[in-house]
N, C-alpha and C. Protein backbone atom coordinates (compact mmCIF):
# COMPACT_ATOMS: atom_id res chain seq x y z
N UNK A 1 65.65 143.52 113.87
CA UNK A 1 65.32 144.75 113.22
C UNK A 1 66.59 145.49 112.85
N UNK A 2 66.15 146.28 111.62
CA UNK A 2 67.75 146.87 111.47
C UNK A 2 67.42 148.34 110.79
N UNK A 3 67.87 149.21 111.46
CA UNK A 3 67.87 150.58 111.40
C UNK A 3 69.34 151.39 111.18
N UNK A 4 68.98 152.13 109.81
CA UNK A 4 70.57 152.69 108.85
C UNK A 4 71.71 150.99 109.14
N UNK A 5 72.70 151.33 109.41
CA UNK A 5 73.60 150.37 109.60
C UNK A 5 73.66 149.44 111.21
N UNK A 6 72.36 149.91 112.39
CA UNK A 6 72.32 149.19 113.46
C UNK A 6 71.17 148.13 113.39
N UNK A 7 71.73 147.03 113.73
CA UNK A 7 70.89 145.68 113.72
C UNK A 7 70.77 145.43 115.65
N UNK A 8 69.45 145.38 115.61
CA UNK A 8 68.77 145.01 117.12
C UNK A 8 68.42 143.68 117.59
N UNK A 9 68.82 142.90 117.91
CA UNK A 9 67.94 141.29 117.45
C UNK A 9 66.86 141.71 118.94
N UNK A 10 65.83 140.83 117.74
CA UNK A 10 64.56 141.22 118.58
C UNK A 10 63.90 139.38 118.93
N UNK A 11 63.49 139.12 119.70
CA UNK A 11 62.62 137.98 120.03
C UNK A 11 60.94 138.40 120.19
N UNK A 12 60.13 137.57 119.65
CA UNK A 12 58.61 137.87 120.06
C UNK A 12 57.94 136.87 120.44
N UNK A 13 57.25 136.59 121.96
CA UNK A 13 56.75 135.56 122.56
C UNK A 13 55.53 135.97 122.27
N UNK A 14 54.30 135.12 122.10
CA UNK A 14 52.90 135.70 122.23
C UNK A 14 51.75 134.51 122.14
N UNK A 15 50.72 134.77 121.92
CA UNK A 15 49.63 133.45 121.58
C UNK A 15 48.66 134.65 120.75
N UNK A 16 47.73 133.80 120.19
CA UNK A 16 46.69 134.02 119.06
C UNK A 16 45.54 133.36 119.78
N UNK A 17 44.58 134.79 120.09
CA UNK A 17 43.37 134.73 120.90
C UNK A 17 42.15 134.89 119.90
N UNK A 18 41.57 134.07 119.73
CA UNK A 18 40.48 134.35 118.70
C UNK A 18 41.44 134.69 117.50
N UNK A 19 41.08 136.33 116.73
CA UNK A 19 41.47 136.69 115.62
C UNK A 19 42.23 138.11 116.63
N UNK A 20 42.90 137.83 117.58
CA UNK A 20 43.70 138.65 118.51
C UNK A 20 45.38 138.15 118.71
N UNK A 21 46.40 138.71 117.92
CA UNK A 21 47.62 137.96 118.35
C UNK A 21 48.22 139.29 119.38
N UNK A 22 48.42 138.67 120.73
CA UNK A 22 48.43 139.35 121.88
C UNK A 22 50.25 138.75 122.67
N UNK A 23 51.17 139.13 122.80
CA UNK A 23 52.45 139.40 122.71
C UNK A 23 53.45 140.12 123.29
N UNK A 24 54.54 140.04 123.64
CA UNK A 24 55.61 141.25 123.31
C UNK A 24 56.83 140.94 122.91
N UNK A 25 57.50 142.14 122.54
CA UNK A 25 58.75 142.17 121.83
C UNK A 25 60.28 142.22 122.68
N UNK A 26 60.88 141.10 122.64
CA UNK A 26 61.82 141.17 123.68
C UNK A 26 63.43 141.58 123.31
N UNK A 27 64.23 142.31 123.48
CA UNK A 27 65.47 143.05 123.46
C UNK A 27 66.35 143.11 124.49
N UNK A 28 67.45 143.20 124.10
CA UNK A 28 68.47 143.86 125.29
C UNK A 28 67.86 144.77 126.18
N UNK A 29 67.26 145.97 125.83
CA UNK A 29 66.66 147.07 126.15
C UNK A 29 65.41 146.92 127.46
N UNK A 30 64.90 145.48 126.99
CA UNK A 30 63.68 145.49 127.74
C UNK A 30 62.83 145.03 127.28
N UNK A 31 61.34 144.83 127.56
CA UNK A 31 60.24 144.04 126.67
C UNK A 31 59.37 144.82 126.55
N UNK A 32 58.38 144.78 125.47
CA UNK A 32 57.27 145.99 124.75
C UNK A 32 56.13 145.18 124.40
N UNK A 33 55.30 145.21 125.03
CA UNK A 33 53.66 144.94 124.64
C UNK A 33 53.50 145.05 123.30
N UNK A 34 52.65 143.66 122.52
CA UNK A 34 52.52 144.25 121.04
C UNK A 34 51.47 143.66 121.42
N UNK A 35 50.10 144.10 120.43
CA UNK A 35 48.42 143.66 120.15
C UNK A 35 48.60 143.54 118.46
N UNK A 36 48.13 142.97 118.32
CA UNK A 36 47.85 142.78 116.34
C UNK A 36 46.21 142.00 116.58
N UNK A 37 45.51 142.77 115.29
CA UNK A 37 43.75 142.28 115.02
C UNK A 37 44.15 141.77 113.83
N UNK A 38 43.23 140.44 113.54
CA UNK A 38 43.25 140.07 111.92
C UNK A 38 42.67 141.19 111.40
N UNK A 39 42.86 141.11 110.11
CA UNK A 39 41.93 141.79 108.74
C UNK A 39 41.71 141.27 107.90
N UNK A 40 40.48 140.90 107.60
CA UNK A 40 40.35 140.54 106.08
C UNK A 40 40.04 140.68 105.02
């Protein structure tokens, strides 16, 4: 990710549950829960 002139490298581990991609976002910083629903 890259915000004004700072670049973050980000990693995302997760699996795809049904029409559920269930995840998180991993950083220097620490790791962050992500949920995503399909749409169609």
């Amino acid at each position: 990710m890259k915000y004004n002139e700072t670049e973050v490298p980000m990693e995302f581990k997760g699996r795809l549950e049904g029409g559920t991609l269930k995840g998180e976002f991993i950083t220097s910083r620490g790791a962050r829960e992500a949920v995503g629903k399909k749409v169609n």
